[in-house]
PDB file of N, CA and C in Angstrom:
ATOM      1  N   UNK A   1      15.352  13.148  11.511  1.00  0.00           N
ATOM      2  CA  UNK A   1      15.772  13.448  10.159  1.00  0.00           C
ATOM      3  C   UNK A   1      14.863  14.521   9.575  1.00  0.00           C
ATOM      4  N   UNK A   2      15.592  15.409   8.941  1.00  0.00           N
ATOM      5  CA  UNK A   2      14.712  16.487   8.671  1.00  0.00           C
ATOM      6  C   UNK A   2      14.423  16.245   6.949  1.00  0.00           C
ATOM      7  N   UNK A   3      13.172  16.824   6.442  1.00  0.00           N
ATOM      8  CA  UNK A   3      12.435  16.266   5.452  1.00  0.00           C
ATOM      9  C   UNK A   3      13.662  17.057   4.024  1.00  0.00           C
ATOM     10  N   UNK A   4      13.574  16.731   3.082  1.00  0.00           N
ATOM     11  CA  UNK A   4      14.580  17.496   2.091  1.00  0.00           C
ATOM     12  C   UNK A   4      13.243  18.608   1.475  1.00  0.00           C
ATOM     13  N   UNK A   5      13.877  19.838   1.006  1.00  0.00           N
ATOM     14  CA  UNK A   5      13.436  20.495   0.360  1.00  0.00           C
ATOM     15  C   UNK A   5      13.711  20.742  -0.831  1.00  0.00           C
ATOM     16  N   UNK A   6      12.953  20.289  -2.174  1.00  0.00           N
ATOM     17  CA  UNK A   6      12.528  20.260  -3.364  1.00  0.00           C
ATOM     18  C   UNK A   6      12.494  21.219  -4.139  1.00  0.00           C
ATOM     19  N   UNK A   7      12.262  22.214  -4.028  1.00  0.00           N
ATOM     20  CA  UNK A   7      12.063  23.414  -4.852  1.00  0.00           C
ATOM     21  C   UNK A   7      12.148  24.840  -4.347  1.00  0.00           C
ATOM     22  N   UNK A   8      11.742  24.573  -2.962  1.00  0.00           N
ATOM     23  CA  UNK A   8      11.725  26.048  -2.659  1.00  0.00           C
ATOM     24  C   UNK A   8      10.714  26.755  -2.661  1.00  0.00           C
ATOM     25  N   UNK A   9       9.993  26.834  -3.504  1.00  0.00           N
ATOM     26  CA  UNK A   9       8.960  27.331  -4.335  1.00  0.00           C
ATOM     27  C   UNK A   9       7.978  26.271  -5.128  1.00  0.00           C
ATOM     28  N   UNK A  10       6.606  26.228  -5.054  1.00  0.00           N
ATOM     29  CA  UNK A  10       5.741  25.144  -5.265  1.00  0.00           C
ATOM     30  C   UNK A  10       4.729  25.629  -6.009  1.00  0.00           C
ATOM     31  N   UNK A  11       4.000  24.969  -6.373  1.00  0.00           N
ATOM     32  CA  UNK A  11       2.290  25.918  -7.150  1.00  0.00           C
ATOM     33  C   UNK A  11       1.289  25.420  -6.063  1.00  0.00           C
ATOM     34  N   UNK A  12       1.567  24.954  -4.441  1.00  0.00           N
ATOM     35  CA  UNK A  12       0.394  24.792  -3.806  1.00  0.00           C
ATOM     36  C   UNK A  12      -0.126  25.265  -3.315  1.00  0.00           C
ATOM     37  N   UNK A  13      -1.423  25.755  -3.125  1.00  0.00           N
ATOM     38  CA  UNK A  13      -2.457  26.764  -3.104  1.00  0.00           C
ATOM     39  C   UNK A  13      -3.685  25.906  -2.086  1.00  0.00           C
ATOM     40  N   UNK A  14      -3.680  26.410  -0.836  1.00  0.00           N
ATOM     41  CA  UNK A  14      -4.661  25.674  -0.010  1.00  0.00           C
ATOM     42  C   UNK A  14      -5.756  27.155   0.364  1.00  0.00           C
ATOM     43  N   UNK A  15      -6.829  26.719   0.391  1.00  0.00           N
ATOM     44  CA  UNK A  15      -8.112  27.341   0.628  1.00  0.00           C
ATOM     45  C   UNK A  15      -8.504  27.055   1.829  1.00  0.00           C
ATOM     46  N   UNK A  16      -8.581  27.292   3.395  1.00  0.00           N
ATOM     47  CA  UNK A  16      -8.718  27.037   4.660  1.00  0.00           C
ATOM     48  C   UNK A  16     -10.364  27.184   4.603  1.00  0.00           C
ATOM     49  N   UNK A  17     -10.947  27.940   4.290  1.00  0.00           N
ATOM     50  CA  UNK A  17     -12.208  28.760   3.955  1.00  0.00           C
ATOM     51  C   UNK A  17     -13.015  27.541   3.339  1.00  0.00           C
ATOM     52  N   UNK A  18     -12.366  26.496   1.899  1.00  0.00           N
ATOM     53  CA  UNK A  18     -13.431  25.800   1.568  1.00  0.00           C
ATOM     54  C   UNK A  18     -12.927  23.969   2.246  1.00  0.00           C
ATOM     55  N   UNK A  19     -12.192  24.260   3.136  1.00  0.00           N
ATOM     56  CA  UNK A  19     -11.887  22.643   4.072  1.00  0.00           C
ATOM     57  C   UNK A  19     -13.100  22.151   4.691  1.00  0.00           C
ATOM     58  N   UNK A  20     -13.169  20.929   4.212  1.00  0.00           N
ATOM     59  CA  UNK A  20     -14.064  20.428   5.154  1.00  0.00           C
ATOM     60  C   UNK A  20     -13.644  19.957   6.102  1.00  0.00           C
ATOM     61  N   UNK A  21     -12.790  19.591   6.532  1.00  0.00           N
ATOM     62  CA  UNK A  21     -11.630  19.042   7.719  1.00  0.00           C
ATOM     63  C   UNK A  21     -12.110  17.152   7.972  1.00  0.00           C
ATOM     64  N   UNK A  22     -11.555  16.712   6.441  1.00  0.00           N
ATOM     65  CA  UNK A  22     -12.238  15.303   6.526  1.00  0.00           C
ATOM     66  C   UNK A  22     -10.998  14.825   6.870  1.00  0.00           C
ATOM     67  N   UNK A  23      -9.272  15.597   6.811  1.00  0.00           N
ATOM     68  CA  UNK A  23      -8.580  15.062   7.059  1.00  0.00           C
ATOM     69  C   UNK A  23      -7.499  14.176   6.310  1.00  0.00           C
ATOM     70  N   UNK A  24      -8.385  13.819   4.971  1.00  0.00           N
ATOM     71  CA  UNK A  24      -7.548  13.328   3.706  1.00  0.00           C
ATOM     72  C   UNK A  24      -5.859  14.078   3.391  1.00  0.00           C
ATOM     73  N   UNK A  25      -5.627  15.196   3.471  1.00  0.00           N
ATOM     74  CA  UNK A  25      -4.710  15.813   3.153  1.00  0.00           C
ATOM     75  C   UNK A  25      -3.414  15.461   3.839  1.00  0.00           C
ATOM     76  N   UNK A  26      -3.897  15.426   5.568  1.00  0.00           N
ATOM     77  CA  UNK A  26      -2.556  14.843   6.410  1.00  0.00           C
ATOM     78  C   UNK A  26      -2.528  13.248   6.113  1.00  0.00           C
ATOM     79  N   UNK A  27      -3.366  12.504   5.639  1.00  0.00           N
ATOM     80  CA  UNK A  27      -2.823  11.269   5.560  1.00  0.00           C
ATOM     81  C   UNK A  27      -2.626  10.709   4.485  1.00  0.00           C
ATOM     82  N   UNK A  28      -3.060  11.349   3.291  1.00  0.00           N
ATOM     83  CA  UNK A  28      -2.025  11.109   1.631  1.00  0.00           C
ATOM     84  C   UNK A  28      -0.716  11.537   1.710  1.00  0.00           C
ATOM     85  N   UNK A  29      -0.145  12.701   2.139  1.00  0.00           N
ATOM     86  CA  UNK A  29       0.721  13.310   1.776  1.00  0.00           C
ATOM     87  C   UNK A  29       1.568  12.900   2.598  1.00  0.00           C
ATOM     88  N   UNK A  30       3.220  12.006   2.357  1.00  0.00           N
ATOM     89  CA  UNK A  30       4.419  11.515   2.796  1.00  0.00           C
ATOM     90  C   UNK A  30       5.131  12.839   3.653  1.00  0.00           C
ATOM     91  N   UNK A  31       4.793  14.139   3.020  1.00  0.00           N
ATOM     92  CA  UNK A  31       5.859  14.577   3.558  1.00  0.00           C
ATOM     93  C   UNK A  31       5.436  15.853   4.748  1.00  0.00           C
ATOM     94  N   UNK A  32       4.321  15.147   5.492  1.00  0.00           N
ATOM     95  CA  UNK A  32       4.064  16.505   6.254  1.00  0.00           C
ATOM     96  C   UNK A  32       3.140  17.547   6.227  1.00  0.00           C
ATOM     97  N   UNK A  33       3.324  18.160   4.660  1.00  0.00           N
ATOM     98  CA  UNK A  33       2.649  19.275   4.863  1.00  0.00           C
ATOM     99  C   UNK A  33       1.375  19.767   4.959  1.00  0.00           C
ATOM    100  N   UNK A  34       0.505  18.829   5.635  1.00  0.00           N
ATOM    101  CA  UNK A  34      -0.720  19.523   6.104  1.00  0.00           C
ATOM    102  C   UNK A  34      -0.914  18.607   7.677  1.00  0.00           C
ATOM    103  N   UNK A  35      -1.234  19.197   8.574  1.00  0.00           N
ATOM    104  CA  UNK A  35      -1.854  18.330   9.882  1.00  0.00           C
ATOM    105  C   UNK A  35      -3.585  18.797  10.203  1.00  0.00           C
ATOM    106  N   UNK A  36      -3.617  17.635  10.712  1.00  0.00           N
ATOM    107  CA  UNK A  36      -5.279  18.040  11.272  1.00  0.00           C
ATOM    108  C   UNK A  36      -5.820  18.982  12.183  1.00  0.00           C
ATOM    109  N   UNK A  37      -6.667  19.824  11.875  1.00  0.00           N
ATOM    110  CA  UNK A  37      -6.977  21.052  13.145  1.00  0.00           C
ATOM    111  C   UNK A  37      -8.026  21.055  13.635  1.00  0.00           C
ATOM    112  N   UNK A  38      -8.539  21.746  14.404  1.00  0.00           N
ATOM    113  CA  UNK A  38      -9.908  21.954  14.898  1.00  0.00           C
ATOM    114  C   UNK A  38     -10.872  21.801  14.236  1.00  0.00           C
ATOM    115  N   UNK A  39     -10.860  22.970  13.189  1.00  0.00           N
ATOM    116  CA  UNK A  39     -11.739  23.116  12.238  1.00  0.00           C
ATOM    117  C   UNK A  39     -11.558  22.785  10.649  1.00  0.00           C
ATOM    118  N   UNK A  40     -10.608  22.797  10.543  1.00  0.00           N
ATOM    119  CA  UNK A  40     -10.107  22.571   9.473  1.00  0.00           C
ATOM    120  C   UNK A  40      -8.159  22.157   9.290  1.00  0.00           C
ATOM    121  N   UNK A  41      -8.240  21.697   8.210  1.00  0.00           N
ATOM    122  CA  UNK A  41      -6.646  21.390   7.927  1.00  0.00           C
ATOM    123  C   UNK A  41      -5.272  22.368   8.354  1.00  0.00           C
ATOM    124  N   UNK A  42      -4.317  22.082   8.545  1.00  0.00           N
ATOM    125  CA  UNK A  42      -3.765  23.216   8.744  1.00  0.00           C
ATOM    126  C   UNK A  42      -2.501  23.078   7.912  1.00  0.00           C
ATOM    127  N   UNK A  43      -1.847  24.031   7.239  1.00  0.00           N
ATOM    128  CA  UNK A  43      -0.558  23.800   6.470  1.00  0.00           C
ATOM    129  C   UNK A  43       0.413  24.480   6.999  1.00  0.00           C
ATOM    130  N   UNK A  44       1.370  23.176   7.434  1.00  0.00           N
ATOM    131  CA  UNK A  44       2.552  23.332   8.237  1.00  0.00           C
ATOM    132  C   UNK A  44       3.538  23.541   8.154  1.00  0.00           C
ATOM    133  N   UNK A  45       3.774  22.895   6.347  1.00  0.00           N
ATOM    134  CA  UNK A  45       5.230  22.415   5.881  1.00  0.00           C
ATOM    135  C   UNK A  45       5.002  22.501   4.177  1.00  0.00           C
ATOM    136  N   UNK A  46       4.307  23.564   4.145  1.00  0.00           N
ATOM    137  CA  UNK A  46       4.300  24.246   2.779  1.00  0.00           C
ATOM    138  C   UNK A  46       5.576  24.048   1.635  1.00  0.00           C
ATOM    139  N   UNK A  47       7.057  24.038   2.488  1.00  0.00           N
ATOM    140  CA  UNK A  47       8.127  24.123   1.417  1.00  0.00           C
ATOM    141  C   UNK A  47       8.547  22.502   1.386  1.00  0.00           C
ATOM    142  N   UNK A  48       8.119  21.607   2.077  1.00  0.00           N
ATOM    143  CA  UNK A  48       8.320  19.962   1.961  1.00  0.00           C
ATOM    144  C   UNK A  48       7.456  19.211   0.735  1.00  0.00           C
ATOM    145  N   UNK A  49       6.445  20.393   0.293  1.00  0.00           N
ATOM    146  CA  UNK A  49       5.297  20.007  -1.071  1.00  0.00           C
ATOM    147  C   UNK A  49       5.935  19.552  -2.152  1.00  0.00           C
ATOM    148  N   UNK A  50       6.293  18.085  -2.554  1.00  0.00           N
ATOM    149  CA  UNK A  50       6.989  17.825  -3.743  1.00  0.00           C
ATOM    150  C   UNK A  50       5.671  18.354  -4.963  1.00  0.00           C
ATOM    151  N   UNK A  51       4.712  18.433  -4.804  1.00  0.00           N
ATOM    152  CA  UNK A  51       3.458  18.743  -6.083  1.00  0.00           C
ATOM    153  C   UNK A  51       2.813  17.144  -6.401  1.00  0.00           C
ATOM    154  N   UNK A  52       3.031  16.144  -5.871  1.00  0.00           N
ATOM    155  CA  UNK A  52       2.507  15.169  -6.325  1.00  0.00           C
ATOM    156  C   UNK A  52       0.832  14.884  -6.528  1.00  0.00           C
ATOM    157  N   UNK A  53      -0.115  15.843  -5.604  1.00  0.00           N
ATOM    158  CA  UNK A  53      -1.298  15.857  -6.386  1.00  0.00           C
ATOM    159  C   UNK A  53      -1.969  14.969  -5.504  1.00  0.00           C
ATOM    160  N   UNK A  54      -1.589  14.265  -4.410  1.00  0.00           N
ATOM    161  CA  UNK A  54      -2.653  13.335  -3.993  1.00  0.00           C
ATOM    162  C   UNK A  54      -3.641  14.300  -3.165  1.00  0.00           C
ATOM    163  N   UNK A  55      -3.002  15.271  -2.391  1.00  0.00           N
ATOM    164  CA  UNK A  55      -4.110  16.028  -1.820  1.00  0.00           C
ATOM    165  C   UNK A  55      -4.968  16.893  -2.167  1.00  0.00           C
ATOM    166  N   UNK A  56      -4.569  17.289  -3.566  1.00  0.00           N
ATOM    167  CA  UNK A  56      -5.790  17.800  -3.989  1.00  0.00           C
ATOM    168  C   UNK A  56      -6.774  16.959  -4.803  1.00  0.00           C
ATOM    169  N   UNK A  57      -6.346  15.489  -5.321  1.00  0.00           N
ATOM    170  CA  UNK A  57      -7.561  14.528  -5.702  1.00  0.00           C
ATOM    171  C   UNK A  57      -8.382  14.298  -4.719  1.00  0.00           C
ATOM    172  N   UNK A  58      -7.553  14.056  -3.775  1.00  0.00           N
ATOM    173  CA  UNK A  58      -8.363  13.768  -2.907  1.00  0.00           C
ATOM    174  C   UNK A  58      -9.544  14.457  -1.760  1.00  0.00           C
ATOM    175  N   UNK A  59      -9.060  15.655  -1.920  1.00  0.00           N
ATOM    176  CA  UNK A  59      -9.731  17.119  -0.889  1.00  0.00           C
ATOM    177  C   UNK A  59     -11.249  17.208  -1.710  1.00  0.00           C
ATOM    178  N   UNK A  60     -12.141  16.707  -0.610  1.00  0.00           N
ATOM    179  CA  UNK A  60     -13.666  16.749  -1.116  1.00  0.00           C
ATOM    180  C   UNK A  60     -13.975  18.240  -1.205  1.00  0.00           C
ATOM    181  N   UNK A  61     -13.481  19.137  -0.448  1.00  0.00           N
ATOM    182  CA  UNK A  61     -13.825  20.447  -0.437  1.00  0.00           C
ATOM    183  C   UNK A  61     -13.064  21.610  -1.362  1.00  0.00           C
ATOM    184  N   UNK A  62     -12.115  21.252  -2.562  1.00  0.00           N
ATOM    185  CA  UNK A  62     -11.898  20.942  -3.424  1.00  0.00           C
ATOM    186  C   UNK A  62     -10.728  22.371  -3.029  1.00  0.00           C
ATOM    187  N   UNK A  63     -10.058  22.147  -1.413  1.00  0.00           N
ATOM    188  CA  UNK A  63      -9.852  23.016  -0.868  1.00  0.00           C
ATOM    189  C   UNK A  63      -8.427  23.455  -1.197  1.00  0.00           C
ATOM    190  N   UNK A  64      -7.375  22.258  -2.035  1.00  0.00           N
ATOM    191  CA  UNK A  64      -5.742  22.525  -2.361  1.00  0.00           C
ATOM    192  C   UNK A  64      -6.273  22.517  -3.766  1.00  0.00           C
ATOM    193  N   UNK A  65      -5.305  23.220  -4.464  1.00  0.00           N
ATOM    194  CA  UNK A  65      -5.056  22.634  -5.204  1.00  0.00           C
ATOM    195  C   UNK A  65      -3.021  23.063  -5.743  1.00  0.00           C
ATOM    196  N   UNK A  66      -2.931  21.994  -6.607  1.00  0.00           N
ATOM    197  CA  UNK A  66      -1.049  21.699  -6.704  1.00  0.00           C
ATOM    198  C   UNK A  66      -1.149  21.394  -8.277  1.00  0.00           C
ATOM    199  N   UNK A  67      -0.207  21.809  -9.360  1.00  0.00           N
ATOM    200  CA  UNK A  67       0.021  22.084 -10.171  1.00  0.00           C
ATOM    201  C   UNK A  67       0.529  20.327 -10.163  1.00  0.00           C
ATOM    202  N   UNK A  68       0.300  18.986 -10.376  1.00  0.00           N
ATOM    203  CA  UNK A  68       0.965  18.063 -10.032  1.00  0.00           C
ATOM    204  C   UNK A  68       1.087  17.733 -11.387  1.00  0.00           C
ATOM    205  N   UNK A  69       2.833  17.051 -11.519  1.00  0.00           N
ATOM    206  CA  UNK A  69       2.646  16.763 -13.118  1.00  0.00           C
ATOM    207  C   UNK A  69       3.990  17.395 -13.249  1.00  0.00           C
ATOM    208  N   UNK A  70       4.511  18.325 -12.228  1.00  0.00           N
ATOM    209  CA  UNK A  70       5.646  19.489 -12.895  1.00  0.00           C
ATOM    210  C   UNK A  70       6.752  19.220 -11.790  1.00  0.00           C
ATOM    211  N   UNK A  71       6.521  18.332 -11.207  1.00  0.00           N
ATOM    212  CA  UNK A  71       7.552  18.389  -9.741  1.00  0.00           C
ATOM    213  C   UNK A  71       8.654  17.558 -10.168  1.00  0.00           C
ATOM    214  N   UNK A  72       9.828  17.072  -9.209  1.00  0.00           N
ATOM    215  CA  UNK A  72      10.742  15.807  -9.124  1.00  0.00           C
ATOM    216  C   UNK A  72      10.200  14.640  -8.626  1.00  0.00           C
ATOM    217  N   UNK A  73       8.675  14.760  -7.858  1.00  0.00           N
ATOM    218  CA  UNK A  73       7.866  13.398  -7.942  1.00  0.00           C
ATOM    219  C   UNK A  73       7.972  12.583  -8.872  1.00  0.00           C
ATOM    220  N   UNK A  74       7.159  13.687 -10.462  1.00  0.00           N
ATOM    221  CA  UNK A  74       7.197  13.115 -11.499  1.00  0.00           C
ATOM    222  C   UNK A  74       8.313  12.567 -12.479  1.00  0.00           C
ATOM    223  N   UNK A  75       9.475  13.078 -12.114  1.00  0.00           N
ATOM    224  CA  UNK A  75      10.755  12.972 -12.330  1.00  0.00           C
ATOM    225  C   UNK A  75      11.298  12.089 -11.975  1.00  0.00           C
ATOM    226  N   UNK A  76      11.008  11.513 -11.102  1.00  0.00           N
ATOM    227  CA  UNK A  76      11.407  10.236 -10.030  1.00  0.00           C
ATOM    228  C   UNK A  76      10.420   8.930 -10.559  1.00  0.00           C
ATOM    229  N   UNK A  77       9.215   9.326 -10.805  1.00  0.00           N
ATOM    230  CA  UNK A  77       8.345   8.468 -11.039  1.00  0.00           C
ATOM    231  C   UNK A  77       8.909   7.863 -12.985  1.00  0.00           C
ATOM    232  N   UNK A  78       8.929   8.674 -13.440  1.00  0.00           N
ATOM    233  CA  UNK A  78       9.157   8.665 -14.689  1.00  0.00           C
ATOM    234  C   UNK A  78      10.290   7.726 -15.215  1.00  0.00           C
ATOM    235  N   UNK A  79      11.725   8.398 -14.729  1.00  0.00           N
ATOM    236  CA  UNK A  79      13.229   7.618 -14.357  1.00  0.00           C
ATOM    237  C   UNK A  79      13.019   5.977 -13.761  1.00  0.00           C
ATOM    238  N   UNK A  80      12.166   5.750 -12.877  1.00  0.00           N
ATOM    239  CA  UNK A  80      11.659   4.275 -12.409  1.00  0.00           C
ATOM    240  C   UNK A  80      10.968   3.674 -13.207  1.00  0.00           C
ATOM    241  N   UNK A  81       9.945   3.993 -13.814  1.00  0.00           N
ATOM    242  CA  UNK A  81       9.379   3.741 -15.357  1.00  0.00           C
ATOM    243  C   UNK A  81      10.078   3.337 -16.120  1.00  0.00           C
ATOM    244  N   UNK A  82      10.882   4.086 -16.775  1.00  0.00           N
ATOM    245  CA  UNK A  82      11.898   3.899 -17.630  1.00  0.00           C
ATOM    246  C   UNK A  82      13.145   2.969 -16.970  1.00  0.00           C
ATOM    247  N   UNK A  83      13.214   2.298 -15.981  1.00  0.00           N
ATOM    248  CA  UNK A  83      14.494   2.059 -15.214  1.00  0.00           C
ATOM    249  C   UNK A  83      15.664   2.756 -15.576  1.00  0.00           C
ATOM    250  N   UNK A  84      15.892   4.086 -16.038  1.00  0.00           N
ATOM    251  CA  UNK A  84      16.949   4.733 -15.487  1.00  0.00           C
ATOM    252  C   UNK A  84      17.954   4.714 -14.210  1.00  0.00           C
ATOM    253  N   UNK A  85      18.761   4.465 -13.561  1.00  0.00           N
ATOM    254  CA  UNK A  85      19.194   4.177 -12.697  1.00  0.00           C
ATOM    255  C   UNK A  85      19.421   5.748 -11.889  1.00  0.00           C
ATOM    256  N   UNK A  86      19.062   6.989 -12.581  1.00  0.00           N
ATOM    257  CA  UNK A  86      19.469   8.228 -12.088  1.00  0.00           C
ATOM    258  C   UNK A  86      18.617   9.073 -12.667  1.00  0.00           C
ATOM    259  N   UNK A  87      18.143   9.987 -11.582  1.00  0.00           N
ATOM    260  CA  UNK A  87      17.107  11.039 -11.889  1.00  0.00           C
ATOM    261  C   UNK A  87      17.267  12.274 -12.277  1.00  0.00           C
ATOM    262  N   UNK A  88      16.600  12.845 -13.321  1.00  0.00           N
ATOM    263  CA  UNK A  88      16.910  14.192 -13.772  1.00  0.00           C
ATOM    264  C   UNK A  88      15.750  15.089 -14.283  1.00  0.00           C
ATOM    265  N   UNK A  89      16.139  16.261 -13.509  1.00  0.00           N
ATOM    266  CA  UNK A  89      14.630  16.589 -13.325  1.00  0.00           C
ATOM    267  C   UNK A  89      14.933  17.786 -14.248  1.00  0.00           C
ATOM    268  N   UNK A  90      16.004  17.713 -15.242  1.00  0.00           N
ATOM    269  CA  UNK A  90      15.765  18.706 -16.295  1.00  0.00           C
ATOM    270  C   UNK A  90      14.792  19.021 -17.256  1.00  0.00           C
ATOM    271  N   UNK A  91      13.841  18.060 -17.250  1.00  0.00           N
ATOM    272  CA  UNK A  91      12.807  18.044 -18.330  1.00  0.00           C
ATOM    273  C   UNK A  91      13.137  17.519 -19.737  1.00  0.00           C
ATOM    274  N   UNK A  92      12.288  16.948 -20.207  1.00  0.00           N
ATOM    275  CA  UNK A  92      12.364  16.710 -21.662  1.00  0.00           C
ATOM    276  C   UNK A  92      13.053  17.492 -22.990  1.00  0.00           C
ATOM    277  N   UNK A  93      13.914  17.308 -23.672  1.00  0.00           N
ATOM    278  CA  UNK A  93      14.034  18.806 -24.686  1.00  0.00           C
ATOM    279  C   UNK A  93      13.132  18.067 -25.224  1.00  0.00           C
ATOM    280  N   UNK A  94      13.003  17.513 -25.974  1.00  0.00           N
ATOM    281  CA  UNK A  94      11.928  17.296 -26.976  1.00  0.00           C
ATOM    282  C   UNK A  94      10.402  18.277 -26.611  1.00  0.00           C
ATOM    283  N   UNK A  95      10.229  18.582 -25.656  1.00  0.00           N
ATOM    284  CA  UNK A  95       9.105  18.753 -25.311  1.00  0.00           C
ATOM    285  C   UNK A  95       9.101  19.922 -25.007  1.00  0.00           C
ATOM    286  N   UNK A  96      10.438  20.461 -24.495  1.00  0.00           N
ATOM    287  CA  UNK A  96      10.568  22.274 -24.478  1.00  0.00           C
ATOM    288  C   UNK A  96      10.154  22.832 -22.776  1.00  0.00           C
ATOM    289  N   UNK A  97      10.016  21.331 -22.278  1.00  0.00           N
ATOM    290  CA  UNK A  97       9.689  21.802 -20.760  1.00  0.00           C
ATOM    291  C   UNK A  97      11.176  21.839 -20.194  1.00  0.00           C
ATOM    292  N   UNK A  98      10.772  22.510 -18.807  1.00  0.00           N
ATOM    293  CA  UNK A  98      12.552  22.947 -17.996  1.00  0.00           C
ATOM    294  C   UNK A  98      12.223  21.972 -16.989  1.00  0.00           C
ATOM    295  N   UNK A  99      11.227  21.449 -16.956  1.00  0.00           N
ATOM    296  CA  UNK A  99      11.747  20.201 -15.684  1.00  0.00           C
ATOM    297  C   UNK A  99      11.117  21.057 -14.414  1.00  0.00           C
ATOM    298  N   UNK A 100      11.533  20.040 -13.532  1.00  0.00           N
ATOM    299  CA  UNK A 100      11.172  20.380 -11.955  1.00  0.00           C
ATOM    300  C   UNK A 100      12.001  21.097 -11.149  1.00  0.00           C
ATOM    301  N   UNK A 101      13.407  21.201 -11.518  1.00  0.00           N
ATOM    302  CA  UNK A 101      14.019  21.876 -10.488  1.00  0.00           C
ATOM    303  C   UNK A 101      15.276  23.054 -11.663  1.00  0.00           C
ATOM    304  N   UNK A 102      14.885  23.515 -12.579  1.00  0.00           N
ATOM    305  CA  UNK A 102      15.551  24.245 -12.986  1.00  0.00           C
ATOM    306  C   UNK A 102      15.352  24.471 -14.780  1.00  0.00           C
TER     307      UNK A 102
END
């Protein structure tokens, strides 16, 4: 099964240069996009990045970082919160944001 793609386009930003290669990154992240390398992390699956943020809390070498907060993660997370039965990642009007996917 191949992973769905989310956006297309992401705010994740990995630094190879400041990895410490502890490895945190391939095993927070559900969907792939980083595996373990020699020396450091490697990013594989850049467009599978929903933005959820665990790999850059977690990256001691403070080596990703992801705009988390703006994705359909949070959109998903939010809708379950609320028990909405259906997700919409238009964003808030009240709030003047466009959401995660448009």
């Amino acid at each position: 099964m191949q992973a769905p793609v989310y956006l297309g386009v992401n705010t994740l930003v990995y630094d190879s240069d400041a990895c410490v290669n502890c490895g945190m990154c391939s095993m927070v992240c559900p969907h792939g996009v980083f595996e373990s390398g020699e020396t450091n992390a490697r990013l594989v699956r850049p467009e599978n990045c929903m933005e959820y943020g665990a790999c850059m809390q977690y990256c001691p070498g403070e080596a990703i970082y992801v705009n988390s907060g703006v994705s359909c993660t949070t959109a998903m997370i939010m809708a379950a919160l609320q028990g909405k039965k259906e997700v919409t990642c238009g964003g808030d009007s009240s709030s003047g944001s466009s959401g995660c996917c448009g």
